[in-house]
N, C-alpha and C. Protein backbone atom coordinates (compact mmCIF):
# COMPACT_ATOMS: atom_id res chain seq x y z
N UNK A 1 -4.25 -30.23 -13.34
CA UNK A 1 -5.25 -29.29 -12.88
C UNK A 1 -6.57 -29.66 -13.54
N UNK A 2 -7.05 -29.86 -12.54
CA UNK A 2 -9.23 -29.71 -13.01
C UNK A 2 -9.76 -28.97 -13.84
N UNK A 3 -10.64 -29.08 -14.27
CA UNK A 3 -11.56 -28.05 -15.29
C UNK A 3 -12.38 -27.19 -14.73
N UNK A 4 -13.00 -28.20 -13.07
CA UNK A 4 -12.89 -27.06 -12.09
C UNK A 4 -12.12 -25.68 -11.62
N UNK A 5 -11.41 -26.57 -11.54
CA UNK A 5 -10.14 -25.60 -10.61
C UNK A 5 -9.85 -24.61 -11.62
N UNK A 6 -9.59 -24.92 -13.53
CA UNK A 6 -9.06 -23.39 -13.97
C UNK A 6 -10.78 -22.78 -14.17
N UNK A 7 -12.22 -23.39 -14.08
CA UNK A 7 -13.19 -22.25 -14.16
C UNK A 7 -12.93 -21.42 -12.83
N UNK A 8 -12.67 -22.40 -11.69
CA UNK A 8 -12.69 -21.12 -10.73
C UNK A 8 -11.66 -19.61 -10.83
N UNK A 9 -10.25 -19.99 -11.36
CA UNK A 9 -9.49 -19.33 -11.83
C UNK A 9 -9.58 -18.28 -12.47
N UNK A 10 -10.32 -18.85 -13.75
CA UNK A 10 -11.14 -17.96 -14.90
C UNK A 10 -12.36 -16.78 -14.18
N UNK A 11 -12.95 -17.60 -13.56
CA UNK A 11 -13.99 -16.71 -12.88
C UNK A 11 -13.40 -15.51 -11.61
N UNK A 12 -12.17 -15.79 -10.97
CA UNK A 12 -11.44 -14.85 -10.26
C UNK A 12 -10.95 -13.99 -11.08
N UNK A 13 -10.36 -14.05 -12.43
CA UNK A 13 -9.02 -13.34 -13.21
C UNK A 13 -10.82 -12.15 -13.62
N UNK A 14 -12.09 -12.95 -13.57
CA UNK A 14 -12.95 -12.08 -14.27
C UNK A 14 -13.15 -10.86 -13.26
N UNK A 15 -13.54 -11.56 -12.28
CA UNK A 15 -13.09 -10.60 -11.21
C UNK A 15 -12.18 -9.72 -10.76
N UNK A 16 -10.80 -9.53 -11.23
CA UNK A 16 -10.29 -8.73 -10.92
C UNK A 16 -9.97 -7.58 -12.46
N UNK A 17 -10.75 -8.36 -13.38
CA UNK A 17 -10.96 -7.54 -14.59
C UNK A 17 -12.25 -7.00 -14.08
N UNK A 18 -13.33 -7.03 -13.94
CA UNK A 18 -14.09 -6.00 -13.53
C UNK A 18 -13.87 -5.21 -12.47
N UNK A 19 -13.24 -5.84 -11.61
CA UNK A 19 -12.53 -4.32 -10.64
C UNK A 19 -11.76 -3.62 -11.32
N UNK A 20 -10.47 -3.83 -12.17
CA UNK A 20 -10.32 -3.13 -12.82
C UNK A 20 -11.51 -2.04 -13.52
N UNK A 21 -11.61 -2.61 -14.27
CA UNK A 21 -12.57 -1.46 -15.04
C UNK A 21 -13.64 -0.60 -14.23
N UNK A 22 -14.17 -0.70 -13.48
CA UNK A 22 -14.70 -0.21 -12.19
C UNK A 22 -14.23 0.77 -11.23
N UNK A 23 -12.54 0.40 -11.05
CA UNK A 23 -11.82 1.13 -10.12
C UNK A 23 -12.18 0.96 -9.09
N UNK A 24 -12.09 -0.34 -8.63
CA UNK A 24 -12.43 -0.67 -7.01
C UNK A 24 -11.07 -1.77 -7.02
N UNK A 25 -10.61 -1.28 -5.71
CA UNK A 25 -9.20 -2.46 -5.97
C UNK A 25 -9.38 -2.75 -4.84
N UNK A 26 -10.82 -3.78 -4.42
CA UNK A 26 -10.75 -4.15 -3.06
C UNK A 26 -11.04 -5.85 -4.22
N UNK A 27 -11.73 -5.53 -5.46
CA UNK A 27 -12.30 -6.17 -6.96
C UNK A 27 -11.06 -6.97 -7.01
N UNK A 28 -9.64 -6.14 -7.03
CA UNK A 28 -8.78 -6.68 -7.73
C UNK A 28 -7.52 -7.04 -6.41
N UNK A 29 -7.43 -6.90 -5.64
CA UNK A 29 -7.05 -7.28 -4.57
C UNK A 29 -7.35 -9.17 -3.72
N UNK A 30 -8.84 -8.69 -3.68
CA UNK A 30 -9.22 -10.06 -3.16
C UNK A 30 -8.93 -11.33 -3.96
N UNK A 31 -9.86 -11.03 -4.78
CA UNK A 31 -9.79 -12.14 -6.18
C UNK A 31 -8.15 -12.41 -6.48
N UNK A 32 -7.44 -11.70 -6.12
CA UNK A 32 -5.78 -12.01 -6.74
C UNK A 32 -4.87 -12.96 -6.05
N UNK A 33 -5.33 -12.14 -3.92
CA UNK A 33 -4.58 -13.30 -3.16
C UNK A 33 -5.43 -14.72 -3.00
N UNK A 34 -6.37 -14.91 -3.38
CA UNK A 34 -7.27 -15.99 -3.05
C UNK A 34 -6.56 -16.75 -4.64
N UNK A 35 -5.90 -16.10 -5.82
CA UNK A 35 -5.58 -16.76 -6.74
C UNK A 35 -4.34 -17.16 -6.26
N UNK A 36 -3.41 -16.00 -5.60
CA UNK A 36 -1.97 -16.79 -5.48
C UNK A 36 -1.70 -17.60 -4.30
N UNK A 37 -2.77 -17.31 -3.15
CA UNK A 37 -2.90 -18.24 -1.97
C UNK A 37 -3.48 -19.98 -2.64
N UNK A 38 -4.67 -20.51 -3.67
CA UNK A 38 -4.51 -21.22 -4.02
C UNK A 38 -3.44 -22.15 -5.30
N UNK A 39 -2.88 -21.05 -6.24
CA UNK A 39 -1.93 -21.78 -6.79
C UNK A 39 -0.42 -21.91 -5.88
N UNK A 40 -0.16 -21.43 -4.76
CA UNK A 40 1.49 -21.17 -3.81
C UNK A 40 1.11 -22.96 -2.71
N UNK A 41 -0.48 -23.11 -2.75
CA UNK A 41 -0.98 -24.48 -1.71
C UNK A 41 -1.27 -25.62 -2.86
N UNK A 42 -1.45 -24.85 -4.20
CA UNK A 42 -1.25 -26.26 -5.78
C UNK A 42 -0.02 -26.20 -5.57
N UNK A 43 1.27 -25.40 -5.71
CA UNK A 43 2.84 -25.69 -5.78
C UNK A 43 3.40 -26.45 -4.74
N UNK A 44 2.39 -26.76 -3.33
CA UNK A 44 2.72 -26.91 -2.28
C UNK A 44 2.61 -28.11 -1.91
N UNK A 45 1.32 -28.65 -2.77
CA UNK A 45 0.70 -30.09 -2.43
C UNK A 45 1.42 -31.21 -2.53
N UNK A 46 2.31 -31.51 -3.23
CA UNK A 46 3.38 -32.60 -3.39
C UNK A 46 4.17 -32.40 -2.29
N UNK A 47 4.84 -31.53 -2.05
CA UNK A 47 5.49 -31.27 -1.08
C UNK A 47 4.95 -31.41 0.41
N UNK A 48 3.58 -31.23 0.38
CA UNK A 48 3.67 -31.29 1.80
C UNK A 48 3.06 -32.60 2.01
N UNK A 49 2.54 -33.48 0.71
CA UNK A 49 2.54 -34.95 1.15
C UNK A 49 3.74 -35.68 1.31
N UNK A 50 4.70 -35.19 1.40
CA UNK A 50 6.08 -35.88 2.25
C UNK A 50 6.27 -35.53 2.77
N UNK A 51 6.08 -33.98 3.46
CA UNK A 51 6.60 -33.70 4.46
C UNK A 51 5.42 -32.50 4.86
N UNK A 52 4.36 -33.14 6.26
CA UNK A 52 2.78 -32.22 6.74
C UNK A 52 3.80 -31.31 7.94
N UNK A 53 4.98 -31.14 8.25
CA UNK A 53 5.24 -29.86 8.85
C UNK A 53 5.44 -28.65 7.84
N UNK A 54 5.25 -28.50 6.77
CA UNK A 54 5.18 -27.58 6.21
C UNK A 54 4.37 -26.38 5.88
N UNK A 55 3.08 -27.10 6.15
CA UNK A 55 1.67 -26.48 6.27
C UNK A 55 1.43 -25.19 6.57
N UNK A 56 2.70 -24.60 7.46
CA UNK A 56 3.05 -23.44 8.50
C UNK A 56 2.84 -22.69 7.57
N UNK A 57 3.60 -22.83 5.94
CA UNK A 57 4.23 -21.57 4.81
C UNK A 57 2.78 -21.30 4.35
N UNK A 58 2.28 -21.85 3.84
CA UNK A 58 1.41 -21.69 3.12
C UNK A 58 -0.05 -20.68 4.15
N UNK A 59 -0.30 -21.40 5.61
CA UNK A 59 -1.15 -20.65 6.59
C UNK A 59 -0.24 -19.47 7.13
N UNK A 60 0.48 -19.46 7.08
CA UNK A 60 1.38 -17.86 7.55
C UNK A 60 1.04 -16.73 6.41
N UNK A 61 1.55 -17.48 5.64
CA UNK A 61 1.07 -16.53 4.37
C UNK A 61 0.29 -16.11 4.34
N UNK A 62 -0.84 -16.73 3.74
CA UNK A 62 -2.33 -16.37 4.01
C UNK A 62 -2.20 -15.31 5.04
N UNK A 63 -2.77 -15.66 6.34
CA UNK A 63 -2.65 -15.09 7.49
C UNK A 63 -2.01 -13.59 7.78
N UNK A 64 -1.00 -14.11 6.61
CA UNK A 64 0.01 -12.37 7.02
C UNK A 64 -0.69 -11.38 5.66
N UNK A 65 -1.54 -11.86 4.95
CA UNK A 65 -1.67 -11.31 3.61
C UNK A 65 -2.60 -10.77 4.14
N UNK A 66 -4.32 -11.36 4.81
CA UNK A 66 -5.70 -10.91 4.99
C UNK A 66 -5.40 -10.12 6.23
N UNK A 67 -3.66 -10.20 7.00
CA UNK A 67 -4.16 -9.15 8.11
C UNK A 67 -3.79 -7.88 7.61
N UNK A 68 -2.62 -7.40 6.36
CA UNK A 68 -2.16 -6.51 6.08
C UNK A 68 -3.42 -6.04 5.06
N UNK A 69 -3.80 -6.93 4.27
CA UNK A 69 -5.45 -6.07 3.87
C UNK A 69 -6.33 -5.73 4.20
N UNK A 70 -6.45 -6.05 5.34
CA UNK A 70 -7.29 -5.79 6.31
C UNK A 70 -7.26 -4.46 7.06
N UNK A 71 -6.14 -4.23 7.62
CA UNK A 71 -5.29 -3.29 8.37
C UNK A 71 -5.13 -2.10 7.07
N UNK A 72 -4.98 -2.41 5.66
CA UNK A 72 -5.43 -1.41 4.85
C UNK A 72 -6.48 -1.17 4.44
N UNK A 73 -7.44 -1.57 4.01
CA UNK A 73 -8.90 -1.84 4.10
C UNK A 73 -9.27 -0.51 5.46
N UNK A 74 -8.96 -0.75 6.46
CA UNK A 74 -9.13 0.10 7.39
C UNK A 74 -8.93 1.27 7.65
N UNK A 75 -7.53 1.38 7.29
CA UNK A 75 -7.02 2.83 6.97
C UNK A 75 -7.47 3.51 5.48
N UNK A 76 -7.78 3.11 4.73
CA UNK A 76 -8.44 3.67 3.44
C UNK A 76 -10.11 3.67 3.44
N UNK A 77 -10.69 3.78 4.45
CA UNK A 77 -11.80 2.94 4.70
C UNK A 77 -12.96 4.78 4.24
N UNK A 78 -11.79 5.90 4.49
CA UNK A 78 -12.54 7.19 4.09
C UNK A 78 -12.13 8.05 2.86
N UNK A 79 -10.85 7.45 3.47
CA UNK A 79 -10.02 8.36 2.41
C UNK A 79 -8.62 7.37 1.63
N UNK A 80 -8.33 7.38 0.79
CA UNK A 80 -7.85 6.68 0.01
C UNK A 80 -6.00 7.18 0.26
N UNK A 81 -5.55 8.00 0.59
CA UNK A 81 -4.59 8.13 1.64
C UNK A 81 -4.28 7.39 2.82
N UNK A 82 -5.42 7.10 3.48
CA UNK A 82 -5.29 7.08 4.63
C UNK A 82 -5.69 8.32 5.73
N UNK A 83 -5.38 8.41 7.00
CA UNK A 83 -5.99 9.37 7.68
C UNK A 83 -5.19 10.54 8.34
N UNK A 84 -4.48 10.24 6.90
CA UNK A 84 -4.02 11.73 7.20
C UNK A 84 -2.13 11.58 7.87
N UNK A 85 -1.97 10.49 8.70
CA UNK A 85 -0.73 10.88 9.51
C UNK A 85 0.27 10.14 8.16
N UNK A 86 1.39 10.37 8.98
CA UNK A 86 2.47 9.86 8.28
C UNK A 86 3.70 8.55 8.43
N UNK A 87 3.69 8.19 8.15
CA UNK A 87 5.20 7.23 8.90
C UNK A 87 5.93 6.96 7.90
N UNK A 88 6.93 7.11 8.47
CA UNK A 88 8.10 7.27 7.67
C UNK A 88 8.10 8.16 6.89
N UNK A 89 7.57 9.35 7.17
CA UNK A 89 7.52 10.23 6.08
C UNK A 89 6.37 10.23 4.70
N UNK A 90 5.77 9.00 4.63
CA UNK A 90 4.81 8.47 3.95
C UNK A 90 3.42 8.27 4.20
N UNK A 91 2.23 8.94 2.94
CA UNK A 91 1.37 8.36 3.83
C UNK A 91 0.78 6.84 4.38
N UNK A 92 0.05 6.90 5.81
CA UNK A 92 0.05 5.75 5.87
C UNK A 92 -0.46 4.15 4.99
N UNK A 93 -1.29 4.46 3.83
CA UNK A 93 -1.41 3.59 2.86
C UNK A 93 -0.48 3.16 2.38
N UNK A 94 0.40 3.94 1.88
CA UNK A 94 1.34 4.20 1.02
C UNK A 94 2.76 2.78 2.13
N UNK A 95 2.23 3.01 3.12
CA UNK A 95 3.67 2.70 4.14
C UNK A 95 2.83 1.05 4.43
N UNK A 96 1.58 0.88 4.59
CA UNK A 96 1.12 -0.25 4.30
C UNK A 96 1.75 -1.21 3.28
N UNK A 97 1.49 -0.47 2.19
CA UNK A 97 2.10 -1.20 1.05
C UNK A 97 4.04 -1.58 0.86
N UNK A 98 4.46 -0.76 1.21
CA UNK A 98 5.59 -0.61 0.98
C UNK A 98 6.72 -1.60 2.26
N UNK A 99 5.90 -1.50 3.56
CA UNK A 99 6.59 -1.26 4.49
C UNK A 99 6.12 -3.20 5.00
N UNK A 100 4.77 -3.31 4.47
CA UNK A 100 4.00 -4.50 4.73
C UNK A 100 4.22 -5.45 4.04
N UNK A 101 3.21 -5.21 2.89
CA UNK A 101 2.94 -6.13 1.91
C UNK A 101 4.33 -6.10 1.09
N UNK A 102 4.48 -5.62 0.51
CA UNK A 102 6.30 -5.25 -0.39
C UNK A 102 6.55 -6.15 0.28
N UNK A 103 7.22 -6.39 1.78
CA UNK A 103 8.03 -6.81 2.58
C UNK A 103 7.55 -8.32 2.66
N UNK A 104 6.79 -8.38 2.74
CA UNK A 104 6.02 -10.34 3.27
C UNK A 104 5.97 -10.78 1.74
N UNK A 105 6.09 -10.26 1.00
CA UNK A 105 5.76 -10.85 -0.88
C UNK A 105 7.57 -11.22 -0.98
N UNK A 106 8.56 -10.35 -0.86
CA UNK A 106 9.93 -10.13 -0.88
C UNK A 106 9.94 -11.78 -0.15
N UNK A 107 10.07 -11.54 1.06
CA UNK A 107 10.40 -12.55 1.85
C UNK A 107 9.56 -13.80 1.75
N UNK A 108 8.53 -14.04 1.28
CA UNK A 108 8.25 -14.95 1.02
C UNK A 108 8.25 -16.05 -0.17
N UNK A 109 8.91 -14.79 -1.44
CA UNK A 109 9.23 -15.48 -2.43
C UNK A 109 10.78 -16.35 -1.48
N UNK A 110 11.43 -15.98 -1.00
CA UNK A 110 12.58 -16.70 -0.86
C UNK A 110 12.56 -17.47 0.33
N UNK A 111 11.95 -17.61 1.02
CA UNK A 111 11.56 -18.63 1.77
C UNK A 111 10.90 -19.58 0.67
N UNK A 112 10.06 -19.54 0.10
CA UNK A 112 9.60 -20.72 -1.07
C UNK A 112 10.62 -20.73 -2.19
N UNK A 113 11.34 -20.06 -2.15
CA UNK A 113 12.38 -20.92 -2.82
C UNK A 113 13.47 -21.52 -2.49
N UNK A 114 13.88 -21.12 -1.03
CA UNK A 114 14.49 -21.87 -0.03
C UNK A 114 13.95 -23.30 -0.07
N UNK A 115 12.69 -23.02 0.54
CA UNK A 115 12.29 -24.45 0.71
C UNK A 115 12.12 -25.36 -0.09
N UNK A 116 11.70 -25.49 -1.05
CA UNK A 116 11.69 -26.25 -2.37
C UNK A 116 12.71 -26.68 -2.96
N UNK A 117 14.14 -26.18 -2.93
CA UNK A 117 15.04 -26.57 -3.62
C UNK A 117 15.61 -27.90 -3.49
N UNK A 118 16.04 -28.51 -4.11
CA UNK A 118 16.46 -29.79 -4.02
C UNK A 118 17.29 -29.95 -2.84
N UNK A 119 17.88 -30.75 -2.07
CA UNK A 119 18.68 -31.16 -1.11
C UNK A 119 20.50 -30.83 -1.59
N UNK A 120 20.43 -31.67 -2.81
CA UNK A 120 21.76 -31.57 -3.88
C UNK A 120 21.95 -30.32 -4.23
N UNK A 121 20.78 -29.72 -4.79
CA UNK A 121 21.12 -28.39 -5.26
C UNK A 121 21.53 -27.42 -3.97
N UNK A 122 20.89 -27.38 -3.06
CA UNK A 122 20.78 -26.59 -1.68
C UNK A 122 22.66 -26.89 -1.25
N UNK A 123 22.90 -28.04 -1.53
CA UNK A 123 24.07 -28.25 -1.06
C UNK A 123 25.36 -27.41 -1.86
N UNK A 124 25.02 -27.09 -2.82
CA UNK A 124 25.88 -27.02 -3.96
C UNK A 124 25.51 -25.59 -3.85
N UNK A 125 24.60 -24.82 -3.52
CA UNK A 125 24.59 -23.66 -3.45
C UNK A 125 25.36 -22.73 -2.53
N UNK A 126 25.07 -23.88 -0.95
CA UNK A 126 25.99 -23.49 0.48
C UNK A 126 27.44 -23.45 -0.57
N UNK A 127 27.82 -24.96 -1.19
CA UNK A 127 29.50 -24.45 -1.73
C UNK A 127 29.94 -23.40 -2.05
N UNK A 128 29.14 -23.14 -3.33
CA UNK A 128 29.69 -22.11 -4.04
C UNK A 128 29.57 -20.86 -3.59
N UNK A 129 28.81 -20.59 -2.20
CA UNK A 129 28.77 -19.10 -1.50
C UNK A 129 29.43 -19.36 -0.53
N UNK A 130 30.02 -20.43 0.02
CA UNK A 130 31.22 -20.08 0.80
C UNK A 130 32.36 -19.53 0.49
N UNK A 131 33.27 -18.65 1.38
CA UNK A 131 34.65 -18.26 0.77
C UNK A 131 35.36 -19.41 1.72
N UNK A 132 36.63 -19.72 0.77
CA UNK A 132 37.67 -20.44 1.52
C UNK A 132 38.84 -19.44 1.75
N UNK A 133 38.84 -19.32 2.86
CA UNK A 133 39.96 -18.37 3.54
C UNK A 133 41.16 -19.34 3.76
């Protein structure tokens, strides 16, 4: 890693320390996926110079991250609830987070760790979770 690359780092983590302290978590939000969207495409870079169909994980991601902040961003845009309705019994911020983001962070840790795993290891994993009937 560059001396670039950790000032820019440094200068994001500052950023989401002054949102913190501020209490704006749009401060500590942005600055965070723009940190784990570029270190998940640093974990990625070896990998996808052997293999450029991969490219998908890393732009899905993204993609699925700025639309669910977005889509909250929107609904919190008056009121920090949301506007009032419910789903699932929850308010709708609340179901953003839980129902959205929770869900694409979950699943995407294991898709990247799906994908990454060694070939040998991957193999050895199918073994030992098969049952022999």
């Amino acid at each position: 890693m560059s001396n670039k690359s950790v000032y820019a780092f440094a200068a994001l983590l500052l950023l989401v320390i002054i949102g913190m302290l501020t209490g704006s978590f749009r401060l500590v939000i942005y600055p965070y996926m723009l940190i784990v969207g570029l270190l998940l495409l640093g974990g990625l870079t070896k990998k996808l110079n052997v293999n450029k169909k991969l490219i998908w994980i890393p732009t899905v991601i993204t993609v699925l991250f700025l639309l669910l902040q977005l889509c909250l961003d929107l609904v919190t845009l008056h009121s920090p609830i949301g506007n009032g309705k419910l789903i699932f019994g929850i308010t709708s911020s609340t179901a953003i987070y839980y129902l959205g983001i929770w869900l694409v962070c979950a699943s995407i840790s294991l898709i990247y760790s799906w994908t990454f795993i060694h070939p040998e290891e991957k193999q050895s994993v199918i073994e030992t979770n098969s049952l022999d009937v």
